[in-house]
Every structure is written in C-alpha cells, then in structure tokens.
N, C-alpha and C. Protein backbone atom coordinates (compact mmCIF):
# COMPACT_ATOMS: atom_id res chain seq x y z
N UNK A 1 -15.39 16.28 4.13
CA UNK A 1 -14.40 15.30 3.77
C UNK A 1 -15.07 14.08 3.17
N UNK A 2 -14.61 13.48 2.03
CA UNK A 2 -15.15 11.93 1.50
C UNK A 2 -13.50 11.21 1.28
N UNK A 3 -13.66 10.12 1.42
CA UNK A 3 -13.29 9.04 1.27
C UNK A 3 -13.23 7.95 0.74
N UNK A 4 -12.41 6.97 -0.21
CA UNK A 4 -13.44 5.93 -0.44
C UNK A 4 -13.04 5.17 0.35
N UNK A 5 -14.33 4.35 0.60
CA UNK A 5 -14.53 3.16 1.07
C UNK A 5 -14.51 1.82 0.57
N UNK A 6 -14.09 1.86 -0.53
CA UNK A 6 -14.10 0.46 -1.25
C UNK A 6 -13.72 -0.32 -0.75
N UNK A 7 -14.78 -1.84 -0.42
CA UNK A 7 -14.16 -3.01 0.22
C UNK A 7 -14.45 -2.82 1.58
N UNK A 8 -15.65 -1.69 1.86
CA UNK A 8 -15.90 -1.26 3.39
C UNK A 8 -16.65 -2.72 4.04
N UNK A 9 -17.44 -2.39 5.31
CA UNK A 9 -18.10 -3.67 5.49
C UNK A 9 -19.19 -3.11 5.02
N UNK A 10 -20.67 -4.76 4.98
CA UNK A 10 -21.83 -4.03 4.75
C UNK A 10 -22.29 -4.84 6.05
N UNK A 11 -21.93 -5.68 7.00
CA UNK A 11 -22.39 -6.41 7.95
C UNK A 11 -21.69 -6.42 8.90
N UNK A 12 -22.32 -5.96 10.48
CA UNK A 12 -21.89 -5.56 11.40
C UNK A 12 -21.19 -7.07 11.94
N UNK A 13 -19.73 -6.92 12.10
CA UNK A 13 -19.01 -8.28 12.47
C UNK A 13 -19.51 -8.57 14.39
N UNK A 14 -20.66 -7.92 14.78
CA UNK A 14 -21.07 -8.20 15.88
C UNK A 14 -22.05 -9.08 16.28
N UNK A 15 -23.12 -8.48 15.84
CA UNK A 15 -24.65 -8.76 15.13
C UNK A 15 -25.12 -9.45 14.04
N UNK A 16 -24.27 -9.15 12.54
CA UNK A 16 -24.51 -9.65 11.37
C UNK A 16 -25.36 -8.20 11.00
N UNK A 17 -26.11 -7.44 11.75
CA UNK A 17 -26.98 -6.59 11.40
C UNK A 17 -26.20 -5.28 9.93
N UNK A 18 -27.21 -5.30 8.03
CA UNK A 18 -26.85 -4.78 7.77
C UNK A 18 -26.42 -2.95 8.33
N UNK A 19 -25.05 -2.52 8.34
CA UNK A 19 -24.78 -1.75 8.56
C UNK A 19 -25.45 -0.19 7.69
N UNK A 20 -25.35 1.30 8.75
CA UNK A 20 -25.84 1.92 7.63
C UNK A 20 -24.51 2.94 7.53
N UNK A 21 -24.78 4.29 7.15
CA UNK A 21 -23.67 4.89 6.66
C UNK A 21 -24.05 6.32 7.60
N UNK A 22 -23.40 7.04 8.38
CA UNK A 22 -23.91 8.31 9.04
C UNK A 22 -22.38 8.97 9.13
N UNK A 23 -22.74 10.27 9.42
CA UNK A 23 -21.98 11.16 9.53
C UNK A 23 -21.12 11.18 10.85
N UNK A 24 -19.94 11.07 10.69
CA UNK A 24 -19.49 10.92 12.02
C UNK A 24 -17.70 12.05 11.79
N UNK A 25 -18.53 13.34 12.94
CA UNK A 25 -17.04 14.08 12.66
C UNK A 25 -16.62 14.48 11.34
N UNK A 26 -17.76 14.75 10.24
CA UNK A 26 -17.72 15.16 9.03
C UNK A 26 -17.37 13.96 8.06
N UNK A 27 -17.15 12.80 8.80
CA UNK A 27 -16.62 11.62 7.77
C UNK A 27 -18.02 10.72 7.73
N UNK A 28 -18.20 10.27 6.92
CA UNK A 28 -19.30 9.29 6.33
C UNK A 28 -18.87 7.74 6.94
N UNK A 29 -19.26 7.00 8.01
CA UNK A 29 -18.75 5.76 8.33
C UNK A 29 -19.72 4.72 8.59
N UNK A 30 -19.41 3.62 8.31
CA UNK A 30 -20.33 2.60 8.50
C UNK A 30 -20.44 2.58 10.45
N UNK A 31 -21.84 2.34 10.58
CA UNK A 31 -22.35 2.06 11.84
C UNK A 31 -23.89 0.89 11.68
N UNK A 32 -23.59 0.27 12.93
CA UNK A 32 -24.13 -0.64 13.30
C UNK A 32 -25.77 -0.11 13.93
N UNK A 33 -27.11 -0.14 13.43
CA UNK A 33 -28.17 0.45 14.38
C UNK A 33 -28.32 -0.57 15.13
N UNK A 34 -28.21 -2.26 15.29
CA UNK A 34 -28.42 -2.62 16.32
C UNK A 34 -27.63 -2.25 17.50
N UNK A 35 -26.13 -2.45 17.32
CA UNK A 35 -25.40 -2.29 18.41
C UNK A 35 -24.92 -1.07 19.13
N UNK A 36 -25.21 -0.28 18.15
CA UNK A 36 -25.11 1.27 18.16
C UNK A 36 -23.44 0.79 17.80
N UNK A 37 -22.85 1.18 17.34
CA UNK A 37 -21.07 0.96 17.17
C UNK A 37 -20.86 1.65 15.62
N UNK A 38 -19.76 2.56 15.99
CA UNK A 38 -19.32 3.42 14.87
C UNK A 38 -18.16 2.64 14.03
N UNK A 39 -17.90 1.70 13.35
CA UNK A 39 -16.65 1.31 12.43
C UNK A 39 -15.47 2.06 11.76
N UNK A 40 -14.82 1.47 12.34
CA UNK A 40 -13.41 2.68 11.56
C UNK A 40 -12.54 1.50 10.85
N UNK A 41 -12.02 2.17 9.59
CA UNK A 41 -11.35 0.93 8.85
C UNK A 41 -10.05 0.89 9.49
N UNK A 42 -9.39 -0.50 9.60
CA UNK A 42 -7.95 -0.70 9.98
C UNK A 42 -7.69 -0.70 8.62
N UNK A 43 -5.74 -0.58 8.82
CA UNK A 43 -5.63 -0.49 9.89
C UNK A 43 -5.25 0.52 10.84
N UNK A 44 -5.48 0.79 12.37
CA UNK A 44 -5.35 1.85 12.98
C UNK A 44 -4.04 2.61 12.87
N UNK A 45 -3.61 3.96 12.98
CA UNK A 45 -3.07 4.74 12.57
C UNK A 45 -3.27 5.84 13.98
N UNK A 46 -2.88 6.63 14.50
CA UNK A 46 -3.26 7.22 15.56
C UNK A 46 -2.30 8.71 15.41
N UNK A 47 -2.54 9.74 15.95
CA UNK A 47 -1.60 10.75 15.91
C UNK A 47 -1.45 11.29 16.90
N UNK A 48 -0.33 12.05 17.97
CA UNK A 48 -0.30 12.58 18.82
C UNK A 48 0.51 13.92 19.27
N UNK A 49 0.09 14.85 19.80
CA UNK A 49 0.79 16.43 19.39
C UNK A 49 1.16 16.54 21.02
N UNK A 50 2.56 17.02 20.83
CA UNK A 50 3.01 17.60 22.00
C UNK A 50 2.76 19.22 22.24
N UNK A 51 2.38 19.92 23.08
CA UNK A 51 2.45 21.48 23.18
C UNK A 51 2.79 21.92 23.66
N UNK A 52 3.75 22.62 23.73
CA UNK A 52 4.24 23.85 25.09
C UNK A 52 3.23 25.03 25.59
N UNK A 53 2.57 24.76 26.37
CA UNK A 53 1.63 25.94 26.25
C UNK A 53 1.70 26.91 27.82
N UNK A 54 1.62 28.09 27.53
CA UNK A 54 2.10 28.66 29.00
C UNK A 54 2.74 27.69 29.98
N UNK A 55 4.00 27.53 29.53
CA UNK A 55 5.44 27.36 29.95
C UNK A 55 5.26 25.79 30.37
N UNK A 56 4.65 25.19 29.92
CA UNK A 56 4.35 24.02 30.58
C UNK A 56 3.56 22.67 29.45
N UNK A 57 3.53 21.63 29.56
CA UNK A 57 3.19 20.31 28.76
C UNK A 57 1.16 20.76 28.93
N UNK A 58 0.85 20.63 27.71
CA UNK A 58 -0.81 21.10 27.61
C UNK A 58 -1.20 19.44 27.61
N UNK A 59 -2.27 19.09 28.52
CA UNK A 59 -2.90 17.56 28.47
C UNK A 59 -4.10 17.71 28.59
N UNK A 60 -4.93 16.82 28.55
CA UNK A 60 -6.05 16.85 28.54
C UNK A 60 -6.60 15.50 29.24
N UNK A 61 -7.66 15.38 29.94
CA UNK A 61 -8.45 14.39 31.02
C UNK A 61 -9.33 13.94 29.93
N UNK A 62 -8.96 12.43 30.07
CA UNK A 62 -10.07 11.82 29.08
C UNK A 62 -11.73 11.68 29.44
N UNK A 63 -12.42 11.48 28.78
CA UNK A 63 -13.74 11.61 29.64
C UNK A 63 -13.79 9.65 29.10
N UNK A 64 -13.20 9.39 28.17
CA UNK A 64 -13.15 7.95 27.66
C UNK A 64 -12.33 7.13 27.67
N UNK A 65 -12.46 5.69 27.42
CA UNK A 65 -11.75 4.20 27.65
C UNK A 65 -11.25 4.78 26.22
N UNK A 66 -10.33 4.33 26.31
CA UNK A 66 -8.83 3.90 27.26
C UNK A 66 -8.71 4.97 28.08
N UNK A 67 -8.30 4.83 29.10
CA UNK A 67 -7.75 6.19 30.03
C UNK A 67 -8.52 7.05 30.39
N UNK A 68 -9.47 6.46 31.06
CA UNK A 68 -10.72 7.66 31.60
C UNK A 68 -10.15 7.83 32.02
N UNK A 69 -10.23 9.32 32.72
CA UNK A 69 -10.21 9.94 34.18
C UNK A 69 -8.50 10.42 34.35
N UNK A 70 -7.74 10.07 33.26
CA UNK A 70 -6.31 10.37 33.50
C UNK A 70 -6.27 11.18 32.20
N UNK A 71 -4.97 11.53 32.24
CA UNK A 71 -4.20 12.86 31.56
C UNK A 71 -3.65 12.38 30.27
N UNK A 72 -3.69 13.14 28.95
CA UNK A 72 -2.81 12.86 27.76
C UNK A 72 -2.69 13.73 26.62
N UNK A 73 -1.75 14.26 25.88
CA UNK A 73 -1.91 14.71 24.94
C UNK A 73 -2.91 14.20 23.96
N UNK A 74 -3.11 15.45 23.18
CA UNK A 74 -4.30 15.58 22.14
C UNK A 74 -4.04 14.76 21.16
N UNK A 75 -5.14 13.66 20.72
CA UNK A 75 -4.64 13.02 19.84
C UNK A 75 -5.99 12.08 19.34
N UNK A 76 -5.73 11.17 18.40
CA UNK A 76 -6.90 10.84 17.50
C UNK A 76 -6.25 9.96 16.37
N UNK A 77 -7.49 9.48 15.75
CA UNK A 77 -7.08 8.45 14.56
C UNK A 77 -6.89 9.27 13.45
N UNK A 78 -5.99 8.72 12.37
CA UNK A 78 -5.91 9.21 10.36
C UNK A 78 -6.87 8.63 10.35
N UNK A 79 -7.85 9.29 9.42
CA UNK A 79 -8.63 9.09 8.86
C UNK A 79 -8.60 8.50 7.64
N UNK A 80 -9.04 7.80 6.94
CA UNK A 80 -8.52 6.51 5.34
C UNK A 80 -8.76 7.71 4.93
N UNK A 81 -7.18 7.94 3.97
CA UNK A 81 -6.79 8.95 2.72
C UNK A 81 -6.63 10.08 3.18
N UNK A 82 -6.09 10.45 4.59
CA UNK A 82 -6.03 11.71 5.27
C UNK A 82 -3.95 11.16 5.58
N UNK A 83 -3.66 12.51 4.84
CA UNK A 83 -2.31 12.74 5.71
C UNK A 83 -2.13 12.56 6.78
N UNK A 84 -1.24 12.12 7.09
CA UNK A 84 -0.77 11.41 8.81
C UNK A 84 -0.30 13.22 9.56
N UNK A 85 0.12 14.16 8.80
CA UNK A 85 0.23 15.44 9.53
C UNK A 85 -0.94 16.26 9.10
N UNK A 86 -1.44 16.07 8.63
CA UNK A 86 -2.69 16.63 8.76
C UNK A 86 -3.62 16.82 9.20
N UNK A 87 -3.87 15.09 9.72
CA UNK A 87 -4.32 14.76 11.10
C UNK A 87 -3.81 14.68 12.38
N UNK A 88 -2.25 14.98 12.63
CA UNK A 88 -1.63 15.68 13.44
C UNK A 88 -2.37 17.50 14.14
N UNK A 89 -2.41 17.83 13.01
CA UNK A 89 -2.82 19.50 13.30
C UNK A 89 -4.65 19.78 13.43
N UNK A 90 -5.37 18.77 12.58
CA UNK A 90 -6.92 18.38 12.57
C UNK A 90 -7.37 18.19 14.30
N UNK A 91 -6.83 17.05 14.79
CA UNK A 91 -6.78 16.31 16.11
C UNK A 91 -5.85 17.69 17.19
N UNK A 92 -5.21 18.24 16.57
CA UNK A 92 -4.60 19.24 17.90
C UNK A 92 -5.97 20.23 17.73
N UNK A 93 -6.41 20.65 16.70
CA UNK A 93 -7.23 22.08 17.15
C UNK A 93 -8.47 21.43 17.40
N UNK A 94 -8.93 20.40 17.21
CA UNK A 94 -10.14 19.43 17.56
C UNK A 94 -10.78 19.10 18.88
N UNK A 95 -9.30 18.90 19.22
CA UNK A 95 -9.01 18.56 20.94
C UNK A 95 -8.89 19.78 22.35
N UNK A 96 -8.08 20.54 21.19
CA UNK A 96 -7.86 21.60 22.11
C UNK A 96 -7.87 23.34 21.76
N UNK A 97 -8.73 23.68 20.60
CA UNK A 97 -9.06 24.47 19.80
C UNK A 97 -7.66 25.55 19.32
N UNK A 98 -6.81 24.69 19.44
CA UNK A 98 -5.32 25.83 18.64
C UNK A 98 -4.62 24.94 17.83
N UNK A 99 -4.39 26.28 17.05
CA UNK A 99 -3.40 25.50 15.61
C UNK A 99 -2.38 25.53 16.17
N UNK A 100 -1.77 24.52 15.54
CA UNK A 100 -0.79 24.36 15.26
C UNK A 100 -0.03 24.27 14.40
N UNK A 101 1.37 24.40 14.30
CA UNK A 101 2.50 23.94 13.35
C UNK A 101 3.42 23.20 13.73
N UNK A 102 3.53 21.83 13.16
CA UNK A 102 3.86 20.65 13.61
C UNK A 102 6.11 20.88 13.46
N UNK A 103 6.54 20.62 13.88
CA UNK A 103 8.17 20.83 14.38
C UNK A 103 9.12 19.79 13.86
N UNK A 104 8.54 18.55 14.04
CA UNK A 104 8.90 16.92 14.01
C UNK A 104 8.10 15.97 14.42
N UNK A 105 8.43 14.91 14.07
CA UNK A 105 8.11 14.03 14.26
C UNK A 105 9.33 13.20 15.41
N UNK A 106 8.23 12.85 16.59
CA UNK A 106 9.38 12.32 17.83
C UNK A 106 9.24 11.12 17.77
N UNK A 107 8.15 10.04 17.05
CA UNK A 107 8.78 8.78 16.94
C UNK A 107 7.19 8.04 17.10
N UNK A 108 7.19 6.41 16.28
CA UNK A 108 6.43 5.75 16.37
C UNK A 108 6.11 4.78 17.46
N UNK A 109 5.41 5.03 18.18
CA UNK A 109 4.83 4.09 18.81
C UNK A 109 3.79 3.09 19.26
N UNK A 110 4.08 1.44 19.10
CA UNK A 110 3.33 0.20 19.13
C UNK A 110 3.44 -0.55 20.02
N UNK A 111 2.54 -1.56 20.59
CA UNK A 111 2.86 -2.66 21.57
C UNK A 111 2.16 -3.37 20.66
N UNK A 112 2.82 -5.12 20.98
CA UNK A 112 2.52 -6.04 20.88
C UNK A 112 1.09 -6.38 21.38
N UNK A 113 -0.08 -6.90 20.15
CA UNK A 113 -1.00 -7.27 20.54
C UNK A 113 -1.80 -6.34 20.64
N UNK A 114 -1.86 -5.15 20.27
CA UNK A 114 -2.93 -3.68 20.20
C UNK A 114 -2.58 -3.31 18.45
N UNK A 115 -3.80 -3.10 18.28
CA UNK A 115 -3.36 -3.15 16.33
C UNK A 115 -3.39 -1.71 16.39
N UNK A 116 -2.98 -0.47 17.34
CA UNK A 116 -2.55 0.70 17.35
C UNK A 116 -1.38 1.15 16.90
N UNK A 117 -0.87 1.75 15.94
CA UNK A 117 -0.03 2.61 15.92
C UNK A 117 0.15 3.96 15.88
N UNK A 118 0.77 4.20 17.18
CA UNK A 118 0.67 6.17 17.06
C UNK A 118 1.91 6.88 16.29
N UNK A 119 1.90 7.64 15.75
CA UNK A 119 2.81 8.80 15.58
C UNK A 119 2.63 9.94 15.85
N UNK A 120 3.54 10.27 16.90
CA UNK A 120 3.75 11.46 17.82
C UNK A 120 4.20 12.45 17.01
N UNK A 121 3.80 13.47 17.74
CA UNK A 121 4.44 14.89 16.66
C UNK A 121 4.59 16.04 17.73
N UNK A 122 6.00 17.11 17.57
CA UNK A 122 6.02 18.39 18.65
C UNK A 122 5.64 19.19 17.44
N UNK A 123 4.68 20.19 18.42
CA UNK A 123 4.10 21.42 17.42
C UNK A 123 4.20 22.79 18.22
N UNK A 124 4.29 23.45 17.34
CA UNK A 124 4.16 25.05 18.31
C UNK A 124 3.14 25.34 17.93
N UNK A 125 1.98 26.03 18.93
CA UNK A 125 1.20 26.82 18.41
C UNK A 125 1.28 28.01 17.87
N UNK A 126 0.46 28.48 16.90
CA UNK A 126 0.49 29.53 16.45
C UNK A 126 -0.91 30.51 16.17
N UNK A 127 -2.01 29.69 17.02
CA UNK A 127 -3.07 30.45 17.01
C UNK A 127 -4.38 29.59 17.72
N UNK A 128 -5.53 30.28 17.45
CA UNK A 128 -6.76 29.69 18.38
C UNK A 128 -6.60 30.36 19.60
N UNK A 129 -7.72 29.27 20.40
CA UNK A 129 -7.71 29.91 21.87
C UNK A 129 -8.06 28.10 22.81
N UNK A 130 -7.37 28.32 23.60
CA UNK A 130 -8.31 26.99 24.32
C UNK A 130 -9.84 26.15 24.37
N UNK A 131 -10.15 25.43 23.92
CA UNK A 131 -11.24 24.86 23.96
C UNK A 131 -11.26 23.44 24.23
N UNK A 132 -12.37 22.98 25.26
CA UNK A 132 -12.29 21.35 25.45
C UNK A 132 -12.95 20.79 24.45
N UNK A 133 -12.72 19.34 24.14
CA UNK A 133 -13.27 18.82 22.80
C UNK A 133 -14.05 17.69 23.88
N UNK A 134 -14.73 17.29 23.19
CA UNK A 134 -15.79 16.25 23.66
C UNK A 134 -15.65 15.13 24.40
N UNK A 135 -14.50 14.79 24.20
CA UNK A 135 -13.69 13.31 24.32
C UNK A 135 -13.04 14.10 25.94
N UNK A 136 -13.06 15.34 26.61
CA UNK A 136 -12.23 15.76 27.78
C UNK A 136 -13.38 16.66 28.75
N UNK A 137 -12.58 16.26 30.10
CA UNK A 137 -13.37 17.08 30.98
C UNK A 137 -12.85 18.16 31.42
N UNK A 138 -11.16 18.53 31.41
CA UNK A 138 -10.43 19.01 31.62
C UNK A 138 -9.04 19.19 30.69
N UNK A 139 -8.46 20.70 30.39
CA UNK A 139 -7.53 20.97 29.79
C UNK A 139 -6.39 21.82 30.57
N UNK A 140 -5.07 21.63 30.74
CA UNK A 140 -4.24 22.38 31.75
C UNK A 140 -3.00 22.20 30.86
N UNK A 141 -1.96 23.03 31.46
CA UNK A 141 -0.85 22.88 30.98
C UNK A 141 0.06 22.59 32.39
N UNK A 142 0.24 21.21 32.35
CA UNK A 142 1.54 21.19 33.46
C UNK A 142 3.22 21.19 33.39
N UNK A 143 3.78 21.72 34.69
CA UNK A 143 5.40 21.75 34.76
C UNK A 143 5.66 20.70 34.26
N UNK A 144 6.95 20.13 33.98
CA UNK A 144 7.20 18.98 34.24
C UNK A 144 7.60 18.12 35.11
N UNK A 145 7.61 19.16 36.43
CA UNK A 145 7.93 18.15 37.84
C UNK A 145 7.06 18.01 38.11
N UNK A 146 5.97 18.70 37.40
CA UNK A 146 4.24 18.40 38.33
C UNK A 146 3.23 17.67 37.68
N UNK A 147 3.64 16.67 36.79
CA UNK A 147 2.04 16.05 35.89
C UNK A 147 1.64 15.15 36.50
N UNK A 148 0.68 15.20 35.94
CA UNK A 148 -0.65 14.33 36.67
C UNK A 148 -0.59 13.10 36.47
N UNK A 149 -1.38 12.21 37.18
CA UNK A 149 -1.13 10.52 36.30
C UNK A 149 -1.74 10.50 34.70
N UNK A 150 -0.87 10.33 34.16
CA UNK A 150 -0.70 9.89 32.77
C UNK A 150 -1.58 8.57 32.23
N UNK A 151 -2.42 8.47 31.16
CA UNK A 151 -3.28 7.53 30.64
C UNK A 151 -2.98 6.62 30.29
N UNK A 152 -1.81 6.68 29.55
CA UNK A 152 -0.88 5.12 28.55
C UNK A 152 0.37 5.31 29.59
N UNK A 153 0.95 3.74 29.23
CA UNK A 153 2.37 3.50 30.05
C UNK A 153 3.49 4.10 28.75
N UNK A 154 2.78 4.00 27.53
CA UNK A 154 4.57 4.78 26.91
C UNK A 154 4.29 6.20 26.88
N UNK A 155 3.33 7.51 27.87
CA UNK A 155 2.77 8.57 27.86
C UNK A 155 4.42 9.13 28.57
N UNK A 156 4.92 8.27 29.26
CA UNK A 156 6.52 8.90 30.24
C UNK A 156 7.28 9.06 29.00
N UNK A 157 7.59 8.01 28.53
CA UNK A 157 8.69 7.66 27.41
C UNK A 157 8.54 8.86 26.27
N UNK A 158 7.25 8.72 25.26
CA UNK A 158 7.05 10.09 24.82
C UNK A 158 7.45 11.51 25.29
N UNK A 159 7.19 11.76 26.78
CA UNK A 159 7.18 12.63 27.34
C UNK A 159 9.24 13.49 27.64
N UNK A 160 9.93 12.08 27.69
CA UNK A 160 10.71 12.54 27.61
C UNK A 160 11.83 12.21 26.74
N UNK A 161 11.26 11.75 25.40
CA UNK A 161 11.93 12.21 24.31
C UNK A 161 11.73 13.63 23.97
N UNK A 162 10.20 13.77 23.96
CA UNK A 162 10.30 15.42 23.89
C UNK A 162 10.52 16.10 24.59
N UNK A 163 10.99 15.96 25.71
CA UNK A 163 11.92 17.05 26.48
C UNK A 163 13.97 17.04 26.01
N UNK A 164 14.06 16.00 25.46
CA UNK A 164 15.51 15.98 24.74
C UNK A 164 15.24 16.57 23.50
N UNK A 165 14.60 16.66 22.83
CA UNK A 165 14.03 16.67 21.64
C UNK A 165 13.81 18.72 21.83
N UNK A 166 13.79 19.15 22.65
CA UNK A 166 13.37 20.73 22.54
C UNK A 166 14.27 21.76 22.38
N UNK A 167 14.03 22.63 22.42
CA UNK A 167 15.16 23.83 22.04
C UNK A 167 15.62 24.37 23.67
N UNK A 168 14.92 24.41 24.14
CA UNK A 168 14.95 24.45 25.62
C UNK A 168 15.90 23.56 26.77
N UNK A 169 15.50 22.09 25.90
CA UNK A 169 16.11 21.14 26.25
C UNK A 169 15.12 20.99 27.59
N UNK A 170 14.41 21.43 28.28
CA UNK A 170 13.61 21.49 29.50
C UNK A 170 12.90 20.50 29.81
C-alpha cells in the first residue's frame, strides 16, 4: 500500500527529533527514533465490525490502552486514502483472520474531546478461519446474556443497535 503524505510531519511534535519513515503494517509512516512513537495522520477515522460467529457476538481481549484487559469488537484506524469499508473488512480479517462481507453500516460514533471517530459496520462472514491478531490475547464468541466487561462505554449502545438492526432480531 502507498499513500501520499503530502504536508506529513518532518519533526517529532514531542522531541523536535527529525522523524524517519518505516514500515508499519505495510504502510510507510513517519516515526520518531528518539521517542520510539509511530505517527498517524489526523484526522482519526476508526472502523468497527460486528460478527455473528457460532451463534454468538465474536470479541476480542485487548492486549492494549485503551481497554487493556477487556473485550471489543475488531476494529482499527482508515488509513489516509483507504476506503472507510475497506478498512472495515482489512481490520476484520487482521484482527480476527475471517472475511468478511460488510451488511451496513450501524452508525457513527464520537465523544466530545477524543478526536476519534468510529464507524461501525455488521458483516457476515464468509470465509477464513480464526486467528488472534497482535493487538489480542483472547478471541471468543459470546451469548448475549453472557458478555464480558466491555472496553468503551458506547461498546453497550453499539451492541444493541445491532441486535435491532439483525435479521434475527436477537
């Protein structure tokens, strides 16, 4: 994958230290060698895939901040000049090694004061096999009377639009 970067930084807004350019996840991004810190251009953009997977909501245990140690769908930043569903389906088999095919879109979500914006997406799978991605220590599919503590506070709200949102209705 390339990108341009025009107008990228060349000076780490930490350090001042000139930045260099490395491979990160097949994308070329400015990083910091003093501070060690990987740069991603704003502004942030985020994507998030719902799954039904053996009869139940597929999550994953973060191994990282935000939300160590708790539960969330598969999900990840657009990448500058990457389709927002593209990186929907990139970030599902990334995370959790199955394709998908994305259904809808269940809705944008922001808070005040986090320069995050996610867009959620329900997908069916249609292939792969389970695999943990780097960012998890753990992958499960839970009921929905039985999930685990959840990572973000709008992880409920998501959770049950897409349960109105299904064919199941479940």
């Amino acid at each position: 994958m390339s990108y341009n970067f025009r107008g990228a930084i060349r000076f780490c807004p930490h350090c001042a230290s000139l930045v260099e350019w490395r491979d990160d996840a097949g994308v070329r991004r400015p990083y910091c060698p003093q501070c060690h810190l990987t740069f991603y251009q704003d502004p942030k953009l985020a994507v998030a895939v719902l799954l039904e997977h053996d009869s139940g909501l597929l999550l994953q245990r973060r191994i990282i901040d935000p939300g160590k140690g708790k539960w969330t769908f598969p999900s990840g930043y657009v990448e500058r000049g990457e389709r927002v569903e593209d990186a929907a389906i990139r970030e599902a088999f990334e995370e959790t090694g199955l394709e998908v095919r994305l259904t809808g879109l269940l809705g944008l979500y922001s808070d005040t004061g986090n320069p995050v914006v996610l867009a959620v997406y329900a997908a069916d799978v249609v292939g792969g096999s389970i695999a943990m991605s780097d960012e998890s220590d753990g992958i499960a599919s839970f009921a929905m009377n039985d999930l685990p503590e959840l990572a973000f506070a709008h992880d409920a709200e998501i959770i049950a639009v897409w349960r109105k949102q299904r064919p199941s209705n479940g």
